[in-house]
C-alpha atoms as a PDB file:
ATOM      1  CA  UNK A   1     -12.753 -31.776  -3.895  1.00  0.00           C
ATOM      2  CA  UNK A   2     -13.176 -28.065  -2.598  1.00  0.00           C
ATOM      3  CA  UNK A   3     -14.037 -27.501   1.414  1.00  0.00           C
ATOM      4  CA  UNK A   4     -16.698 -24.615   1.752  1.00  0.00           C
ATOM      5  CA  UNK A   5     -14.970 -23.026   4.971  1.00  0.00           C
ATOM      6  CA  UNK A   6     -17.319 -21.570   7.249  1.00  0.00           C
ATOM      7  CA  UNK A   7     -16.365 -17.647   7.504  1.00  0.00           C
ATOM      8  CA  UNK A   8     -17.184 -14.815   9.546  1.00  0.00           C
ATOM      9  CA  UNK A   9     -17.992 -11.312   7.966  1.00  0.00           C
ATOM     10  CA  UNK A  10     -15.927  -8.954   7.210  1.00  0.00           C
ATOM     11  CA  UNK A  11     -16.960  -5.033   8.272  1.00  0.00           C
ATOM     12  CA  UNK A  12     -19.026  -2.469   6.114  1.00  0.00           C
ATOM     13  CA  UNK A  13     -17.039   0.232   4.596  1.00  0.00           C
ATOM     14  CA  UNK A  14     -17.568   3.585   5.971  1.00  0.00           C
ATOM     15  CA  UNK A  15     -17.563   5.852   2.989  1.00  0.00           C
ATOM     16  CA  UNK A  16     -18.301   8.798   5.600  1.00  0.00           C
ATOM     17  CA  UNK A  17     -15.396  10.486   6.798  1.00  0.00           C
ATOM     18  CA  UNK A  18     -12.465  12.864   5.417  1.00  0.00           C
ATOM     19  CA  UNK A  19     -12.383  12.781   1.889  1.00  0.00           C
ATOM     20  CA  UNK A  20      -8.678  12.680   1.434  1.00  0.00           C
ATOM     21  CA  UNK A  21      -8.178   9.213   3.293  1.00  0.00           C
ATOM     22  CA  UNK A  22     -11.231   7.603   1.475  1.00  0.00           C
ATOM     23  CA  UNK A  23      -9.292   5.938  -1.225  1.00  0.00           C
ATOM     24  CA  UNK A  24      -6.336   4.271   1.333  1.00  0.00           C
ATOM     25  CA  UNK A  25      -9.086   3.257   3.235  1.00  0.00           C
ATOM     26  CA  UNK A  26     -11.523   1.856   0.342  1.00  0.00           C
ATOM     27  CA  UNK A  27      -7.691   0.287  -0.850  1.00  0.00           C
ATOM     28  CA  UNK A  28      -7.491  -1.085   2.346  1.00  0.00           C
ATOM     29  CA  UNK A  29     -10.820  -2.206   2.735  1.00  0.00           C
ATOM     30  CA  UNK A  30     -10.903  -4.074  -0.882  1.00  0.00           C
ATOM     31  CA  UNK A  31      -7.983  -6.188  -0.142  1.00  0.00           C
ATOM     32  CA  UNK A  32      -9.333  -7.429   3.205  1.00  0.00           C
ATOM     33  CA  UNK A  33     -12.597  -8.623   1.001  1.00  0.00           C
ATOM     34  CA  UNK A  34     -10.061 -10.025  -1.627  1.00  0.00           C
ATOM     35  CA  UNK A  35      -9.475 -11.938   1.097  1.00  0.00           C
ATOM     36  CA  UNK A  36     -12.308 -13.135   2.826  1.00  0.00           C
ATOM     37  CA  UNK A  37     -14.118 -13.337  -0.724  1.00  0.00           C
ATOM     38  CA  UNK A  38     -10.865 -16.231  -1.415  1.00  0.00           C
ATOM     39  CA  UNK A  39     -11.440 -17.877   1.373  1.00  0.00           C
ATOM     40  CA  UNK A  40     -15.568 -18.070   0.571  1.00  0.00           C
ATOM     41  CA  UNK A  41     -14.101 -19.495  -1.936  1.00  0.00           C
ATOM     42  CA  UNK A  42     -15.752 -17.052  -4.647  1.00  0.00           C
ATOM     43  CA  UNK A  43     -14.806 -17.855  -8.094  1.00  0.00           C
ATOM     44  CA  UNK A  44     -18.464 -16.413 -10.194  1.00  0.00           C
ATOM     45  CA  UNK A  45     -18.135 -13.190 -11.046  1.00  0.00           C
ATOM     46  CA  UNK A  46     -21.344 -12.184 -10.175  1.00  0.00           C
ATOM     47  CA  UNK A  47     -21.635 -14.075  -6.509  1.00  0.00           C
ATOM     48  CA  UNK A  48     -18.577 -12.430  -5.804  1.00  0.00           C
ATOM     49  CA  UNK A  49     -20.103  -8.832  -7.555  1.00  0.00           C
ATOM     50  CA  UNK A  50     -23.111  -9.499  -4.664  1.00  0.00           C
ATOM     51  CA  UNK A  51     -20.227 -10.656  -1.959  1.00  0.00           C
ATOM     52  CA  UNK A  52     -18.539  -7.206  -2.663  1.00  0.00           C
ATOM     53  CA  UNK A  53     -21.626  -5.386  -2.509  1.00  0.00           C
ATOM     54  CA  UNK A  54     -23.137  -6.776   0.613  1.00  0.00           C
ATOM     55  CA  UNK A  55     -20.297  -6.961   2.699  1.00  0.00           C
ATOM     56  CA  UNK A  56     -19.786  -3.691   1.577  1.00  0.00           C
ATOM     57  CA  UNK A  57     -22.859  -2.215   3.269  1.00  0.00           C
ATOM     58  CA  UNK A  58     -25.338  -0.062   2.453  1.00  0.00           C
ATOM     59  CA  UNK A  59     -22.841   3.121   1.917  1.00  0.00           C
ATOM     60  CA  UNK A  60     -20.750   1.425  -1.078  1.00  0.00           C
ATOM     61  CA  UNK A  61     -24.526  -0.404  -2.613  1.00  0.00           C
ATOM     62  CA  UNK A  62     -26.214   3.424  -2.645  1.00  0.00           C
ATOM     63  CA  UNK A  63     -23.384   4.447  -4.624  1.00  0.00           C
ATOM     64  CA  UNK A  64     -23.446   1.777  -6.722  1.00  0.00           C
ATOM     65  CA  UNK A  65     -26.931   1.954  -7.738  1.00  0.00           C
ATOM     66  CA  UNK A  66     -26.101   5.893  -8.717  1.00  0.00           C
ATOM     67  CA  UNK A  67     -23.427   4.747 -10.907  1.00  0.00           C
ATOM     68  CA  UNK A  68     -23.644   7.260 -14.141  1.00  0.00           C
ATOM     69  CA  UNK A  69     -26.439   5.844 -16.702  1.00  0.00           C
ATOM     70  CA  UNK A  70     -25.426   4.157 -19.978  1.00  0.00           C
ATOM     71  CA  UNK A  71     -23.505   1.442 -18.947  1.00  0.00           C
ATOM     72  CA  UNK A  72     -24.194  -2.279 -20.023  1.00  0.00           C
ATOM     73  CA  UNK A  73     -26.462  -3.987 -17.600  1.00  0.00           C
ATOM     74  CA  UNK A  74     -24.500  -7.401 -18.306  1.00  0.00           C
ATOM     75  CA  UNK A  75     -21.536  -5.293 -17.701  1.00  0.00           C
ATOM     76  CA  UNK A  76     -22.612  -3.809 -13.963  1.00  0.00           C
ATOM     77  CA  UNK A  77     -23.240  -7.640 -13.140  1.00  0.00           C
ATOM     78  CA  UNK A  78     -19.561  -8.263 -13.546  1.00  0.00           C
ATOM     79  CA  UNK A  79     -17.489  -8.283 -10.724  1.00  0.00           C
ATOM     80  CA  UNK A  80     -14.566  -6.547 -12.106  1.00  0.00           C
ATOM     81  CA  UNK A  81     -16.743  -3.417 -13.905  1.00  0.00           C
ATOM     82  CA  UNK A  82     -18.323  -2.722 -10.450  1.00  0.00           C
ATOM     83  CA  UNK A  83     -14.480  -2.671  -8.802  1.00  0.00           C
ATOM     84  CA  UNK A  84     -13.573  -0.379 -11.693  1.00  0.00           C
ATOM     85  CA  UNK A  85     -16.277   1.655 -11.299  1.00  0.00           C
ATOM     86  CA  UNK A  86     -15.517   2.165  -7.536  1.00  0.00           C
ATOM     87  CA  UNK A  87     -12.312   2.281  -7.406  1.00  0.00           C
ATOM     88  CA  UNK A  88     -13.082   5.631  -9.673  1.00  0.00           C
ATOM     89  CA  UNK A  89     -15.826   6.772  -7.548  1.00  0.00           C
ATOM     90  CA  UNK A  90     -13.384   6.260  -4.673  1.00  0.00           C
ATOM     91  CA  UNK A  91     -10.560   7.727  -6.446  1.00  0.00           C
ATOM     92  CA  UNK A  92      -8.580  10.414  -4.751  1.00  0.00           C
ATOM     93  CA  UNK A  93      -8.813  14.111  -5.474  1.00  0.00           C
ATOM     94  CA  UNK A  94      -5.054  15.073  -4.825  1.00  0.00           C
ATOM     95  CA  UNK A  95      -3.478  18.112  -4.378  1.00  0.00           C
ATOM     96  CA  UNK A  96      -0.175  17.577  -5.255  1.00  0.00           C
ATOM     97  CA  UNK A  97       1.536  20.472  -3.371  1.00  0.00           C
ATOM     98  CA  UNK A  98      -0.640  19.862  -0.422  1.00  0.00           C
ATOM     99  CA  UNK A  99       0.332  15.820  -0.770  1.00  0.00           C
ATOM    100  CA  UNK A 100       4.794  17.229  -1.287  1.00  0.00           C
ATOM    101  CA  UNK A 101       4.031  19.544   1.883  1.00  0.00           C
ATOM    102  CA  UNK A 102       2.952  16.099   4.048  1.00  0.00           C
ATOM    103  CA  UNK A 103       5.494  14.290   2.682  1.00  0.00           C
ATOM    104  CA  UNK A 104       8.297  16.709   3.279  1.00  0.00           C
ATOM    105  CA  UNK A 105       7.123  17.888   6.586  1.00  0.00           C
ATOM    106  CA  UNK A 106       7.285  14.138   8.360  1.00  0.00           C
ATOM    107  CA  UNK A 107       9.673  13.629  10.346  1.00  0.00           C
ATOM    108  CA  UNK A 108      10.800  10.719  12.597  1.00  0.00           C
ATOM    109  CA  UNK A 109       9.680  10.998  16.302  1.00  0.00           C
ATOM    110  CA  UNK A 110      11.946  10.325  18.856  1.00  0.00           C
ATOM    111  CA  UNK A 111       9.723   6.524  19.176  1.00  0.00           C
ATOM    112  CA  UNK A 112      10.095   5.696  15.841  1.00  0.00           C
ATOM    113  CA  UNK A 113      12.461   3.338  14.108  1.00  0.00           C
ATOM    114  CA  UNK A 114      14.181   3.890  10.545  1.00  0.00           C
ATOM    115  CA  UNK A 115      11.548   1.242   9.309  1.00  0.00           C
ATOM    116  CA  UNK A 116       8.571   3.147  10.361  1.00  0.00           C
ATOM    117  CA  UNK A 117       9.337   6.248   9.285  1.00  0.00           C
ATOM    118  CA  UNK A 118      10.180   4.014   5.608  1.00  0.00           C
ATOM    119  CA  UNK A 119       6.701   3.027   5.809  1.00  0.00           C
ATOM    120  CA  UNK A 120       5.486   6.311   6.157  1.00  0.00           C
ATOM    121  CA  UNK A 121       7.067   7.892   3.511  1.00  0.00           C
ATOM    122  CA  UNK A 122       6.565   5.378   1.922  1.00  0.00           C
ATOM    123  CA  UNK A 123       2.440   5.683   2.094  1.00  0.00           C
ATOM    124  CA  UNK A 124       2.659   9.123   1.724  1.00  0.00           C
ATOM    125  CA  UNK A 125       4.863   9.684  -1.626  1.00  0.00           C
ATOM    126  CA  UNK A 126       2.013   7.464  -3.218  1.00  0.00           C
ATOM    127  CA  UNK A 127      -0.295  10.655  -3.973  1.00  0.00           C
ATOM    128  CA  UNK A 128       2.959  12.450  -4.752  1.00  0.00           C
ATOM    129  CA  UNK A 129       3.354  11.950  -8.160  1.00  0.00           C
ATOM    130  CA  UNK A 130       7.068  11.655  -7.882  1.00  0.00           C
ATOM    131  CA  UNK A 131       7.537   8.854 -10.931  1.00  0.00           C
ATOM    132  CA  UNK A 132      10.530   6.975 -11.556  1.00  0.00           C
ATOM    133  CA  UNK A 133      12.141   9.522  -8.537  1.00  0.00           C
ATOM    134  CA  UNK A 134       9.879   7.897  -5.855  1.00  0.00           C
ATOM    135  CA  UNK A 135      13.318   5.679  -4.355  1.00  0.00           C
ATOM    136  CA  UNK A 136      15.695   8.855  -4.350  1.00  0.00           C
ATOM    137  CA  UNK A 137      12.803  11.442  -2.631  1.00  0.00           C
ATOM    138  CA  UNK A 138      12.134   8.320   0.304  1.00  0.00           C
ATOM    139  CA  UNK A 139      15.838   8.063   0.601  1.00  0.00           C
ATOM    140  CA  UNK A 140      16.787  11.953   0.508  1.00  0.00           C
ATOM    141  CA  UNK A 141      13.795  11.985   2.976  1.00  0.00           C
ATOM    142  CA  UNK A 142      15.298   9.906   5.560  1.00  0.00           C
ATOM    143  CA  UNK A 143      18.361  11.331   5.005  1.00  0.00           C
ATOM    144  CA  UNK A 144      17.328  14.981   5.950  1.00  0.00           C
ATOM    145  CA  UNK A 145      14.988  13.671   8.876  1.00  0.00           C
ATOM    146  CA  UNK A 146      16.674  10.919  10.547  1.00  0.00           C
ATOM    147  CA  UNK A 147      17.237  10.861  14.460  1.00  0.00           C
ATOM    148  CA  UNK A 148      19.953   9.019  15.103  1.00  0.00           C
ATOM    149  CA  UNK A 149      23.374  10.014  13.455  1.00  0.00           C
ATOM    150  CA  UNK A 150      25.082   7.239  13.843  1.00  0.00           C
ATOM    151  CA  UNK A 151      22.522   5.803  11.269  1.00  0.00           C
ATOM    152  CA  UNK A 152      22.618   9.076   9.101  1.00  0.00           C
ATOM    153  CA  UNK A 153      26.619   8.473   8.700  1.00  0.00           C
ATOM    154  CA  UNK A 154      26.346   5.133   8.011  1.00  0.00           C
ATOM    155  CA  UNK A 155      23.761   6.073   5.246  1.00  0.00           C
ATOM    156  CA  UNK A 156      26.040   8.309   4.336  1.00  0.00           C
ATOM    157  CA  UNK A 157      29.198   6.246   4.024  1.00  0.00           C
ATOM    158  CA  UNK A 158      27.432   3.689   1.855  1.00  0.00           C
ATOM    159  CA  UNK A 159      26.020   6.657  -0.489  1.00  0.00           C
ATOM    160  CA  UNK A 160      24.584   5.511  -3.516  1.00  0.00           C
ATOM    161  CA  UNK A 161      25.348   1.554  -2.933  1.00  0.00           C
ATOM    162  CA  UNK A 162      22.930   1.410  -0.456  1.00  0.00           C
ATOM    163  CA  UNK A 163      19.683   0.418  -1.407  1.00  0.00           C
ATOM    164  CA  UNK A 164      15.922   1.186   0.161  1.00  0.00           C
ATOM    165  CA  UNK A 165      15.988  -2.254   1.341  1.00  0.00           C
ATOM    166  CA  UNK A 166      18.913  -2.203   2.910  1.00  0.00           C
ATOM    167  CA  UNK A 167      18.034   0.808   4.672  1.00  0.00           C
ATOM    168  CA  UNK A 168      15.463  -0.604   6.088  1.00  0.00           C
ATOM    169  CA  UNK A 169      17.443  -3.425   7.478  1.00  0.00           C
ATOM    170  CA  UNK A 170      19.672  -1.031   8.708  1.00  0.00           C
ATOM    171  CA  UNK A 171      19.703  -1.317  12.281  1.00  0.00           C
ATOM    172  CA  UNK A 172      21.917   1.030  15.120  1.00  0.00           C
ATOM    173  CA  UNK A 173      21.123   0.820  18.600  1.00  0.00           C
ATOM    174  CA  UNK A 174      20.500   4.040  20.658  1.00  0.00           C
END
């Protein structure tokens, strides 16, 4: 037998803001109500279609209700059409040179560890359009803009036997 958990809210989307971090955040955002619509414990696709929408907020329904005409009414009820139709809406408008220019200007800071700056990279090559090369450009990334040399050489020394993952476990003090 199921428990019904009791649940706080989870809060409104803010679909104000600078357009070019609207999809990480809506990204962001839908995961945390993956979540919280889980543990609701959410399973009908259209209570979880009215879940999404309220928690939401008034932002995300608006837009919703100017969805382009013509679709299926049966088919806006649906839980997963309405995250489709969104997650389009919501869908970045990327300039790819200005997205390589972020990506190849960061730079670790004298604060950050070999991990963070992974992460980073790692966030940012994702409106890159860098394909199958993603692995080599965050690697060749670190390479050119890491601090600490005595991590650089070992990087170095293991060459091409050294995966992502293992750079990220790499760890040199100072």
């Amino acid at each position: 037998m199921a428990v019904q958990l009791e649940i706080g809210r989870i809060a409104q989307f803010d679909c104000s803001g600078d357009p070019t971090s609207i999809n990480p955040r809506w990204k962001k955002w839908k995961t945390n109500f993956e979540f919280y619509s889980d543990g609701k414990g959410g399973k009908d696709s259209k209570q979880k279609r009215a879940l999404l929408l309220h928690s939401a907020g008034p932002g995300v329904q608006e837009i919703f209700l100017t969805l382009p005409e013509g679709e299926v009414e049966e088919e806006l009820n649906e839980y997963e059409t309405v995250v489709q139709k969104l997650d389009a809406h919501f869908a970045p408008r990327v300039k790819i040179p200005f997205e390589h220019h972020q990506f190849q200007t960061m730079a670790q800071e004298n604060s950050e560890t070999v991990y963070q700056i992974i992460v980073m990279l790692t966030r940012l090559s994702q409106n890159c359009d860098f394909g199958s090369t993603i692995k080599e450009q965050i690697q060749d990334q670190v390479f050119d803009k890491c601090k600490n040399n005595a991590i650089r050489r070992k990087l170095l020394e293991k060459g091409q036997d050294l995966t992502l993952l293992e750079r990220w476990k790499l760890r040199v003090p100072g």
